[in-house]
Protein backbone atom coordinates (compact mmCIF):
# COMPACT_ATOMS: atom_id res chain seq x y z
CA UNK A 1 -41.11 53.10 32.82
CA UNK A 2 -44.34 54.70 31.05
CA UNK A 3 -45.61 53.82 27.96
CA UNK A 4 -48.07 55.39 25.89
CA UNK A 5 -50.12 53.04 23.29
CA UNK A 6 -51.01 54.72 20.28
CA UNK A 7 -54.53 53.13 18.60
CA UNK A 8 -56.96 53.00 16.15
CA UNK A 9 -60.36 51.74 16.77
CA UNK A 10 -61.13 50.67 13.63
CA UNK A 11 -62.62 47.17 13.98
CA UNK A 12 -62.61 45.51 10.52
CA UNK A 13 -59.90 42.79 9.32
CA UNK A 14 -57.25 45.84 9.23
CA UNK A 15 -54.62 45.98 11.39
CA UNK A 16 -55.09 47.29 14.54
CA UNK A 17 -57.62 43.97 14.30
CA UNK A 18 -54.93 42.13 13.70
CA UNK A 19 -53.11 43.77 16.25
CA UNK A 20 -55.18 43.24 18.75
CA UNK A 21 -55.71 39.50 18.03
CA UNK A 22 -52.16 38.93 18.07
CA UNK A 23 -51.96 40.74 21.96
CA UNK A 24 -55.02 38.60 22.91
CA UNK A 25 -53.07 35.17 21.80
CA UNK A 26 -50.07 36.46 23.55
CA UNK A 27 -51.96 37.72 27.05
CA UNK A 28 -54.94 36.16 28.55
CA UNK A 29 -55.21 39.63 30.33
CA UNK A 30 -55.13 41.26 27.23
CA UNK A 31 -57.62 39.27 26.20
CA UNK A 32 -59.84 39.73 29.22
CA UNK A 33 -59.74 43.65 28.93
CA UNK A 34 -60.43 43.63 25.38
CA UNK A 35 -63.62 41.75 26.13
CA UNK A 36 -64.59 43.85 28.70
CA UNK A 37 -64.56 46.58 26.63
CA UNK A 38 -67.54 47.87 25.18
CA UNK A 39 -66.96 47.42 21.47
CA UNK A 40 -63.35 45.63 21.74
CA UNK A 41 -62.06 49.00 21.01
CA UNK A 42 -59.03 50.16 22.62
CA UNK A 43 -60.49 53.63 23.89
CA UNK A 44 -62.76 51.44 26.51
CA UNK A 45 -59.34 49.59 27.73
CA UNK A 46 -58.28 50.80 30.91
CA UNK A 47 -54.59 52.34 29.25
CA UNK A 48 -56.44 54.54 27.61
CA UNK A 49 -59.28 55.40 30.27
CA UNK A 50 -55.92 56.18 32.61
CA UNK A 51 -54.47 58.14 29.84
CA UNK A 52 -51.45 55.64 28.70
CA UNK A 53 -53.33 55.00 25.72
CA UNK A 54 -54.02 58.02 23.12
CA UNK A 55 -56.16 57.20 20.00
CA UNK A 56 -53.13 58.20 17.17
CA UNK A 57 -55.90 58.95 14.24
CA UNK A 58 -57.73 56.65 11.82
CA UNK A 59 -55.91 57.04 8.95
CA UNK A 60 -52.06 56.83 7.68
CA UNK A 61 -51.67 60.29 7.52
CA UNK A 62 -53.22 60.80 11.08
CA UNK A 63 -51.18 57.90 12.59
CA UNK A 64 -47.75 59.03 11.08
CA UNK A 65 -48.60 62.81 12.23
CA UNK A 66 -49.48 61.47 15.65
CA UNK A 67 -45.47 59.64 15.60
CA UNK A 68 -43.88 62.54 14.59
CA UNK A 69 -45.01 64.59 17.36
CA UNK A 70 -44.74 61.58 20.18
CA UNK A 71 -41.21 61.78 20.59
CA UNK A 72 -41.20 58.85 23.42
CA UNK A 73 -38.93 55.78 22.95
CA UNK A 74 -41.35 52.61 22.27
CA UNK A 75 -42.71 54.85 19.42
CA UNK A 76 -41.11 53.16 16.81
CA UNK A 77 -42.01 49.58 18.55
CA UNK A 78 -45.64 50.31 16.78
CA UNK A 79 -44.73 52.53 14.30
CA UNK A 80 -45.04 50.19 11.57
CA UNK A 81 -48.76 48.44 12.78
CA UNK A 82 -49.75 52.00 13.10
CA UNK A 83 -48.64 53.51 9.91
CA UNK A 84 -49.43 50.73 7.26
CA UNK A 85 -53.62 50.12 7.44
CA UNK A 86 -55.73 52.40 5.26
């Protein structure tokens, strides 16, 4: 199976930040990579350097554009973190 991550990189209390606490409690890899990654931002994680991680806008409107035209099944699975931060 492939999945594709959509992400924002915005790093204030919002909640991709949230978002990526929560997968750093839950995976010590996670964790790890996030670290490693200049800025904690997503686009430095190695999903989205190997192109299973697309950056899906920094706004609402951007994010729920990006859904509509990713048609893939896990969508919805961050559909709601996605859509709901400013």
């Amino acid at each position: 199976m492939n999945i594709t991550l959509g992400y924002s990189d915005n790093t204030v209390i919002s909640v991709p930040e949230v978002f990526k606490l929560a997968l750093s409690s839950f995976s010590a890899r996670f964790a790890e990579e996030l670290a490693a990654s200049p800025g904690r931002n997503f686009s430095n994680m190695p999903s989205a350097l190997r192109g299973t991680g697309i950056d899906a806008g920094s706004s609402s409107l951007t994010r729920a554009n990006w859904l509509k035209v990713t048609t893939t099944q896990k969508t919805f699975l961050l559909a709601r973190l996605l859509i709901v931060s400013p």
